[in-house]
Protein backbone atom coordinates (compact mmCIF):
# COMPACT_ATOMS: atom_id res chain seq x y z
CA UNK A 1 2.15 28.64 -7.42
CA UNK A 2 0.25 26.74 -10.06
CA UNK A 3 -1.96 24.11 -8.24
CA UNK A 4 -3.23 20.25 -10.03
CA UNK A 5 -5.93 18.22 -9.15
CA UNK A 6 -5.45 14.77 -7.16
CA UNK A 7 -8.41 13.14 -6.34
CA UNK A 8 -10.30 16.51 -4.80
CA UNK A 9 -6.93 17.88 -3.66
CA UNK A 10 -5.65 20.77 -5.08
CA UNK A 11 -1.49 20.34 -4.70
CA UNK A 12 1.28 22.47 -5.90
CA UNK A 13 2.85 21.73 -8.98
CA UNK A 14 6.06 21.54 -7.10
CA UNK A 15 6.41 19.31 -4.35
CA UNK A 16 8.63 18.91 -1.28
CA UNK A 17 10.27 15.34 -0.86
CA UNK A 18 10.85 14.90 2.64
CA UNK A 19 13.04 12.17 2.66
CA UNK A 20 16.00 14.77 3.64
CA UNK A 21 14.21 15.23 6.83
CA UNK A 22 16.02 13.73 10.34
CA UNK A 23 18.17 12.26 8.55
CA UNK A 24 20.48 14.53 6.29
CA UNK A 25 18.81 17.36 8.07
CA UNK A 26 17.76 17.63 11.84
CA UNK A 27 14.73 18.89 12.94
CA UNK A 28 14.90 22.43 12.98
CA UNK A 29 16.46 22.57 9.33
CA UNK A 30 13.92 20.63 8.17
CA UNK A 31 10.99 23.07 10.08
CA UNK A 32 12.94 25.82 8.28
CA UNK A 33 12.48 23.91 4.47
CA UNK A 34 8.98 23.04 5.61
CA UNK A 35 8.04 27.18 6.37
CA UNK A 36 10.11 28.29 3.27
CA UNK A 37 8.01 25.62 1.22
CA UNK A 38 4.33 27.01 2.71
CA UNK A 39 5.56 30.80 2.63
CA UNK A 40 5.90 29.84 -1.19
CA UNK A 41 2.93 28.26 -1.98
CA UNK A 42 3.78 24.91 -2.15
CA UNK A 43 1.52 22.75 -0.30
CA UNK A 44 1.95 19.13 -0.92
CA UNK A 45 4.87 17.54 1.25
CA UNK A 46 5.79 13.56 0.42
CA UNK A 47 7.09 11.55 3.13
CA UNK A 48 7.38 7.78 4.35
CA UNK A 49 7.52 5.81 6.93
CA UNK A 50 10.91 4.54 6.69
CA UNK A 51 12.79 7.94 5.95
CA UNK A 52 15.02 9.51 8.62
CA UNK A 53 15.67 6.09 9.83
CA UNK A 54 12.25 4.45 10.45
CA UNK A 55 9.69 7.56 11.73
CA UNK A 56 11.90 10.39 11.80
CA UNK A 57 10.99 12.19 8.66
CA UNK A 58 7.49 12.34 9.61
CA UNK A 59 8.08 13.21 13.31
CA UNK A 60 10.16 16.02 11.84
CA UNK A 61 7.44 17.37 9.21
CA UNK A 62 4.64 16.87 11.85
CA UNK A 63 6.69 19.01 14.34
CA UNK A 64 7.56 21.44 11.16
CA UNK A 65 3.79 21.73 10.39
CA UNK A 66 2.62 22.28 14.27
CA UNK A 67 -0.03 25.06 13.94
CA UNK A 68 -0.06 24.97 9.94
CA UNK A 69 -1.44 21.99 9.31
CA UNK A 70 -4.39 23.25 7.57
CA UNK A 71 -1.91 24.71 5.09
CA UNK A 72 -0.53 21.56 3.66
CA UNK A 73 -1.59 18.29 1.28
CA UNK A 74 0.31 15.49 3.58
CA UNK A 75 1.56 12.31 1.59
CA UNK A 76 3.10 9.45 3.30
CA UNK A 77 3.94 5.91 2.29
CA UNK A 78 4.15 2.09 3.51
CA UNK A 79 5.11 -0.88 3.07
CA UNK A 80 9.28 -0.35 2.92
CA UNK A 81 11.14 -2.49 5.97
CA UNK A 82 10.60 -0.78 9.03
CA UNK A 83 13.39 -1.03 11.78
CA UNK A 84 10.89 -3.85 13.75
CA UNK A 85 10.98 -5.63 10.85
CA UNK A 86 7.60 -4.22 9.92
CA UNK A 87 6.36 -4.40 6.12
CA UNK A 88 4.62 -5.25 3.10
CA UNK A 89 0.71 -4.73 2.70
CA UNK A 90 -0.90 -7.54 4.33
CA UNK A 91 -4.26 -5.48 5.87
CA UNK A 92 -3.53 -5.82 9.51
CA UNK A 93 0.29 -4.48 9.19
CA UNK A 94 -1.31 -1.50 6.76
CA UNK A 95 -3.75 -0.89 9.37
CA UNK A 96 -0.78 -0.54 12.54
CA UNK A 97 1.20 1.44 9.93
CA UNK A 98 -0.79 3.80 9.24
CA UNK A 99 -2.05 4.70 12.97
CA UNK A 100 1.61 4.48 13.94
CA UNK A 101 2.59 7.11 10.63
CA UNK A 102 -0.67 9.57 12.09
CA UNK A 103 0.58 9.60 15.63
CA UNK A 104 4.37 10.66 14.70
CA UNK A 105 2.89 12.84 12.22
CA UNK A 106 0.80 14.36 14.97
CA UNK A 107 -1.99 14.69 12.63
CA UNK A 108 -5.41 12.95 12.40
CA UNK A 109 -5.71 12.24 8.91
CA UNK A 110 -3.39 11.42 5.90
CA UNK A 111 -4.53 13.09 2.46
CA UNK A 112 -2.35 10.63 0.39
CA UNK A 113 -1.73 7.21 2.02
CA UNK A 114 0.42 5.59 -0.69
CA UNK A 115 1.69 1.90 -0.83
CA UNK A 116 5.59 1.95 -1.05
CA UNK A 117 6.56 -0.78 -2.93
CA UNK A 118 4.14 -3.73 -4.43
CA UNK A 119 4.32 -6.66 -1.97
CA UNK A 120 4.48 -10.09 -4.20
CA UNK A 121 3.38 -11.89 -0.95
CA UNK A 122 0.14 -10.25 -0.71
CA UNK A 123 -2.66 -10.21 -2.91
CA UNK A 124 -3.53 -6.50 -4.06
CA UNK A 125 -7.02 -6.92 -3.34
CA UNK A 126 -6.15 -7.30 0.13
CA UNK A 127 -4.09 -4.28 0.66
CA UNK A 128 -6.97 -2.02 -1.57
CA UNK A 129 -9.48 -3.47 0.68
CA UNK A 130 -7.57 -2.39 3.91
CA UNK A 131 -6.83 0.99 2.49
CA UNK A 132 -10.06 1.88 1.87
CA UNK A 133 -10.95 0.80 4.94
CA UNK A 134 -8.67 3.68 6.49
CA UNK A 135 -10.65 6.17 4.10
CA UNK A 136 -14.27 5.14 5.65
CA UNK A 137 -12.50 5.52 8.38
CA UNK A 138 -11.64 9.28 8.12
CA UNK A 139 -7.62 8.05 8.81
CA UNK A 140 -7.08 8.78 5.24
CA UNK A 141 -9.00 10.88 2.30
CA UNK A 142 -6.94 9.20 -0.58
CA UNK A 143 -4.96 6.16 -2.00
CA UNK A 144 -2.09 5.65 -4.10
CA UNK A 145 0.65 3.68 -4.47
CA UNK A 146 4.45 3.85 -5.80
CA UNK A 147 7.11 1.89 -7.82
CA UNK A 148 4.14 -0.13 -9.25
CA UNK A 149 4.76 -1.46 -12.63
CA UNK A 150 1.55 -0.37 -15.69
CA UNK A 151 0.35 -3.95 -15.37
CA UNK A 152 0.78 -4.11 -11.40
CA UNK A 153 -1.12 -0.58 -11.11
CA UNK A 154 -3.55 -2.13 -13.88
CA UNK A 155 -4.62 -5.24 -11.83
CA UNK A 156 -5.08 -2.60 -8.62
CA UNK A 157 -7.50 -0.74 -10.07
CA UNK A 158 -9.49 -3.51 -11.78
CA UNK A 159 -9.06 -4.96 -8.13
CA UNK A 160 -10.55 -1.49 -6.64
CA UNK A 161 -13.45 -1.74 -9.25
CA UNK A 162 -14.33 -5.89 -8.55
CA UNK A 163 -14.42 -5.20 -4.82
CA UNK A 164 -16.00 -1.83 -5.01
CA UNK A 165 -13.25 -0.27 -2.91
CA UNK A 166 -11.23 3.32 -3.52
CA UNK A 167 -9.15 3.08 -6.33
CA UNK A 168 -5.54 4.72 -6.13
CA UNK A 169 -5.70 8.51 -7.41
CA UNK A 170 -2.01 8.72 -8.06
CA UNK A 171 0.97 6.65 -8.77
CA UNK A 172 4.64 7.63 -7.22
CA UNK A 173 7.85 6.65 -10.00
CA UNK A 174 10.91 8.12 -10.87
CA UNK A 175 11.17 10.25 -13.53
CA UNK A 176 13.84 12.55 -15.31
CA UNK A 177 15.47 13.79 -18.05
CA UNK A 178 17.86 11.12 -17.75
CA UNK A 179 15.69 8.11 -16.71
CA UNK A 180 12.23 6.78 -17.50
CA UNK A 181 10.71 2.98 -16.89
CA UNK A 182 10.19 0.68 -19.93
CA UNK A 183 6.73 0.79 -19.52
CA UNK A 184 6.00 4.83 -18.94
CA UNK A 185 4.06 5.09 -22.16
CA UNK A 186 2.18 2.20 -21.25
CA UNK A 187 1.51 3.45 -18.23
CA UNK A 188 0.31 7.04 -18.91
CA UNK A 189 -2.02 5.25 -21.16
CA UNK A 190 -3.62 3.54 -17.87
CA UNK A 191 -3.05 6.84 -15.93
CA UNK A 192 -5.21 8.36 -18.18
CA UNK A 193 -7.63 5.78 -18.39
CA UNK A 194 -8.30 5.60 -14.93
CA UNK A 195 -8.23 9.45 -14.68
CA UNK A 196 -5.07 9.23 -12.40
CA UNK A 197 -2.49 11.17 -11.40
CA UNK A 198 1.28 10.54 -11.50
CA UNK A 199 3.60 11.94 -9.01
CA UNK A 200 7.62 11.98 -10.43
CA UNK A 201 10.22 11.39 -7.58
CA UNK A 202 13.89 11.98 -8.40
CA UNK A 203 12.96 14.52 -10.95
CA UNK A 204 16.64 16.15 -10.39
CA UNK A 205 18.63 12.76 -11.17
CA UNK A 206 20.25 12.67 -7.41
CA UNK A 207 21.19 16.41 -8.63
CA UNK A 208 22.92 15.94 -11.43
CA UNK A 209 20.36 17.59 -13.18
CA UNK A 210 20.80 21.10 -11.07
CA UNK A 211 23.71 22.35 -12.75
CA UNK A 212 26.52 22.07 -9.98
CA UNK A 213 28.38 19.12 -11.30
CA UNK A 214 30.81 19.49 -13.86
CA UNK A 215 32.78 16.87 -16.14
CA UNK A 216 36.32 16.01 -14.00
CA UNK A 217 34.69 17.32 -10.61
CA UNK A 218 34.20 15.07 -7.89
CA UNK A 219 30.94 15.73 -6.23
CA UNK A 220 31.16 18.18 -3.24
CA UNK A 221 31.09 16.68 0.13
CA UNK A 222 27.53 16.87 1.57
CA UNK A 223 25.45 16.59 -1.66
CA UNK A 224 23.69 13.88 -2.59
CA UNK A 225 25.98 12.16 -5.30
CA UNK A 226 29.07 13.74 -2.75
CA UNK A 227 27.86 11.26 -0.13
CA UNK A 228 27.15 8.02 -2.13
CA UNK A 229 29.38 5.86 -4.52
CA UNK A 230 26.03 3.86 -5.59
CA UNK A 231 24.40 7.13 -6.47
CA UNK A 232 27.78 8.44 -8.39
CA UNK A 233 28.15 4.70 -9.71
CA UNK A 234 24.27 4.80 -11.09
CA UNK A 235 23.97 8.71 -12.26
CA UNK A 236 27.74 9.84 -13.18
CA UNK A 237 28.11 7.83 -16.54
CA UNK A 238 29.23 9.00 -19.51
CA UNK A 239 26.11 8.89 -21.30
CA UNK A 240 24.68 11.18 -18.55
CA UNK A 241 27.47 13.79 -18.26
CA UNK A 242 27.07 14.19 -22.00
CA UNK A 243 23.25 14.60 -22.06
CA UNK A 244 23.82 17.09 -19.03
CA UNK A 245 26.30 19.08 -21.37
CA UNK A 246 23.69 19.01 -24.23
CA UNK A 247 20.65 20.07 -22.12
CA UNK A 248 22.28 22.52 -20.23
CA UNK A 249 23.41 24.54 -23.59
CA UNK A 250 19.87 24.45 -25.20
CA UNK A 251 18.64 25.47 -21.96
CA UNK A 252 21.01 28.59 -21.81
CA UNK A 253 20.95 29.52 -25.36
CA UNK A 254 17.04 30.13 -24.25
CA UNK A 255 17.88 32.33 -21.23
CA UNK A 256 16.86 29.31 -18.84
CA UNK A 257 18.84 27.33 -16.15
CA UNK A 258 19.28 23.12 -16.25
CA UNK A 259 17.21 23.08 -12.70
CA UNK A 260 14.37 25.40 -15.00
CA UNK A 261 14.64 22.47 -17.84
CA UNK A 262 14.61 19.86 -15.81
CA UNK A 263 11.81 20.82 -13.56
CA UNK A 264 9.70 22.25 -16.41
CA UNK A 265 10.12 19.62 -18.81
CA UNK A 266 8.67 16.95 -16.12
CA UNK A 267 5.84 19.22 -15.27
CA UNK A 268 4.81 19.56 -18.88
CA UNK A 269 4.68 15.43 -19.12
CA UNK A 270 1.24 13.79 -19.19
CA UNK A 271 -0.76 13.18 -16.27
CA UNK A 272 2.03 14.68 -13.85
CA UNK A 273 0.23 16.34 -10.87
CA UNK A 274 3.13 17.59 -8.36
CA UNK A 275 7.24 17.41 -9.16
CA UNK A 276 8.58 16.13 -5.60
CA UNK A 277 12.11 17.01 -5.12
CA UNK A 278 13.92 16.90 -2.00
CA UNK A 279 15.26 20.21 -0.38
CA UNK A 280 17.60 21.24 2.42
CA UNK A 281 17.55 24.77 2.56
CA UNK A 282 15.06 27.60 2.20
CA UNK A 283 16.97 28.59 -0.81
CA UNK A 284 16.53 25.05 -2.72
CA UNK A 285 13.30 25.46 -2.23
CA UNK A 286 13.09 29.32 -3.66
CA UNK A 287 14.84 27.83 -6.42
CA UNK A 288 12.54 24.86 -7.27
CA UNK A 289 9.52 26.61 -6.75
CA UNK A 290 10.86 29.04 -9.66
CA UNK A 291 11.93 26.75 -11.83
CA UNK A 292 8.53 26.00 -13.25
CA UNK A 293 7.58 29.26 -14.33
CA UNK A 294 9.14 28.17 -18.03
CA UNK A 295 6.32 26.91 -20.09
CA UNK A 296 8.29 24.14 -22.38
CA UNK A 297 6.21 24.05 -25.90
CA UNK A 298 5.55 20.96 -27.81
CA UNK A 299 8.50 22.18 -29.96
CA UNK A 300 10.75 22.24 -27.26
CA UNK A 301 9.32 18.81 -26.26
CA UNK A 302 10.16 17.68 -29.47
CA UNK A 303 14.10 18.93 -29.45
CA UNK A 304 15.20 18.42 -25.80
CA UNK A 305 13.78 14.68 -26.34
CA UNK A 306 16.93 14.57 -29.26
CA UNK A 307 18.97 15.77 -26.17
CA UNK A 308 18.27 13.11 -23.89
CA UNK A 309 20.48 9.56 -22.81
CA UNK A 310 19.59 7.03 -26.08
CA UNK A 311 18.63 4.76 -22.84
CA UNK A 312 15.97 7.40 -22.05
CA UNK A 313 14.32 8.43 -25.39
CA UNK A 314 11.07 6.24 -25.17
């Protein structure tokens, strides 16, 4: 497995989203993903505190990683609405989160302590400065954040520099084949700037980019886009079903699978570290972890970007 730099981690280039874990899957599914993942040389597992309900996706993949600890890159996030009604990034709720997120994680540091969602109500300065308070600490060896805008991650870093705090070493936001934000160009620009890395979530489009769905077929009870009209509502338009049909012939008339395009073609973007995509069976993950061995060229780069949703081709 091909390994990145992120901050002085070395991660996998595929990731494991655990936000599957005690919710979607119990416990001992999840410890079976988690073993499947390490067996394959993936190493970097993204979690948060509010996945599996409010704690259990990290009680899961701190149970999951009992005794292997030493094998993995552990992410985790805060800041998204807690079932006590904890969140945001005001210091003294970032300092109780994270102790709370180490204890059900079982674990005494976290490698990637990333800020969920930007909190309006807080200065960023504020939550930076509490942060890298948890990395003097030894809590935490690195910052990042996700679902910050370029000009929200821009004014954290300057922040980081005025107060001479940690600055974040990666930045978590969707990205697919089918879906980009306005400001991703802008924002590589800063990533590279500030020599940091970006971490794509949703890399599969809720699945639609594996292959299994077909034009006329109703999701399969169980999947992702099976279990959710607002997923179906937001990923099952026409534009997307037709850019799946496109993609998935260029990628066949080249010997390659959709999942192979559409985990290859976000690996081969600028600045991207580790693909996170969620998993709930040892064989998902035998299948992800394969699906980067295609090397896309520039001049496949070039063509599948012809392929894409109009909405996407930025």
């Amino acid at each position: 497995m091909e390994v990145r730099r992120i901050g002085r981690l070395d991660i996998s280039v595929v990731g494991i989203g655990c936000n599957n874990f005690g919710g979607r899957i119990d416990a001992d599914r999840s410890a079976r993903v988690v073993h499947a993942a390490l067996d394959e040389g993936i190493n970097f597992f993204d979690t948060a505190d509010v996945y599996g309900g409010g704690g259990g996706s990290e009680e899961a993949l701190g149970r999951a990683l009992a005794g292997r600890r030493i094998e993995a890159i552990v992410a985790t996030k805060f800041g998204g609405r807690m079932p006590d009604g904890g969140s945001g990034g005001r210091p003294e709720y970032v300092r109780r989160a994270c102790d709370a997120s180490l204890k059900r994680l079982g674990t005494d540091h976290i490698d990637v302590y990333q800020q969920h969602f930007p909190d309006d109500d807080t200065p960023v300065a504020e939550t930076i400065g509490a942060m890298s308070e948890l990395v003097d600490a030894g809590k935490v060896v690195h910052i990042g954040c996700s679902n910050y805008s370029a000009d929200q991650f821009d004014s954290a870093q300057r922040s980081a520099s005025d107060l001479g705090a940690y600055p974040f070493v990666s930045v978590q936001n969707e990205l697919s084949l089918l879906e980009e934000s306005d400001d991703h160009g802008e924002l590589v620009a800063l990533l590279e700037q500030f020599d940091t890395a970006f971490l794509p979530y949703y890399p599969l489009a809720s699945g639609l980019l594996t292959g299994k769905y077909r034009r006329g077929e109703d999701p399969a009870p169980g999947t992702r886009l099976g279990g959710s009209e607002r997923a179906r509502a937001r990923w099952m338009t026409e534009d997307n079903i037709a850019a799946v049909e496109r993609l998935q012939a260029w990628a066949v008339e080249r010997g390659h699978t959709l999942l192979e395009l559409a985990f290859s073609w976000v690996a081969a973007q600028p600045r991207v570290a580790s693909v996170i995509a969620g998993a709930t069976s040892p064989e998902q993950v035998a299948g992800n972890a394969a699906a980067v061995d295609w090397k896309v060229t520039e001049g496949d780069l070039g063509e599948i970007a012809a392929l894409r949703p109009a909405g996407a081709r930025r």
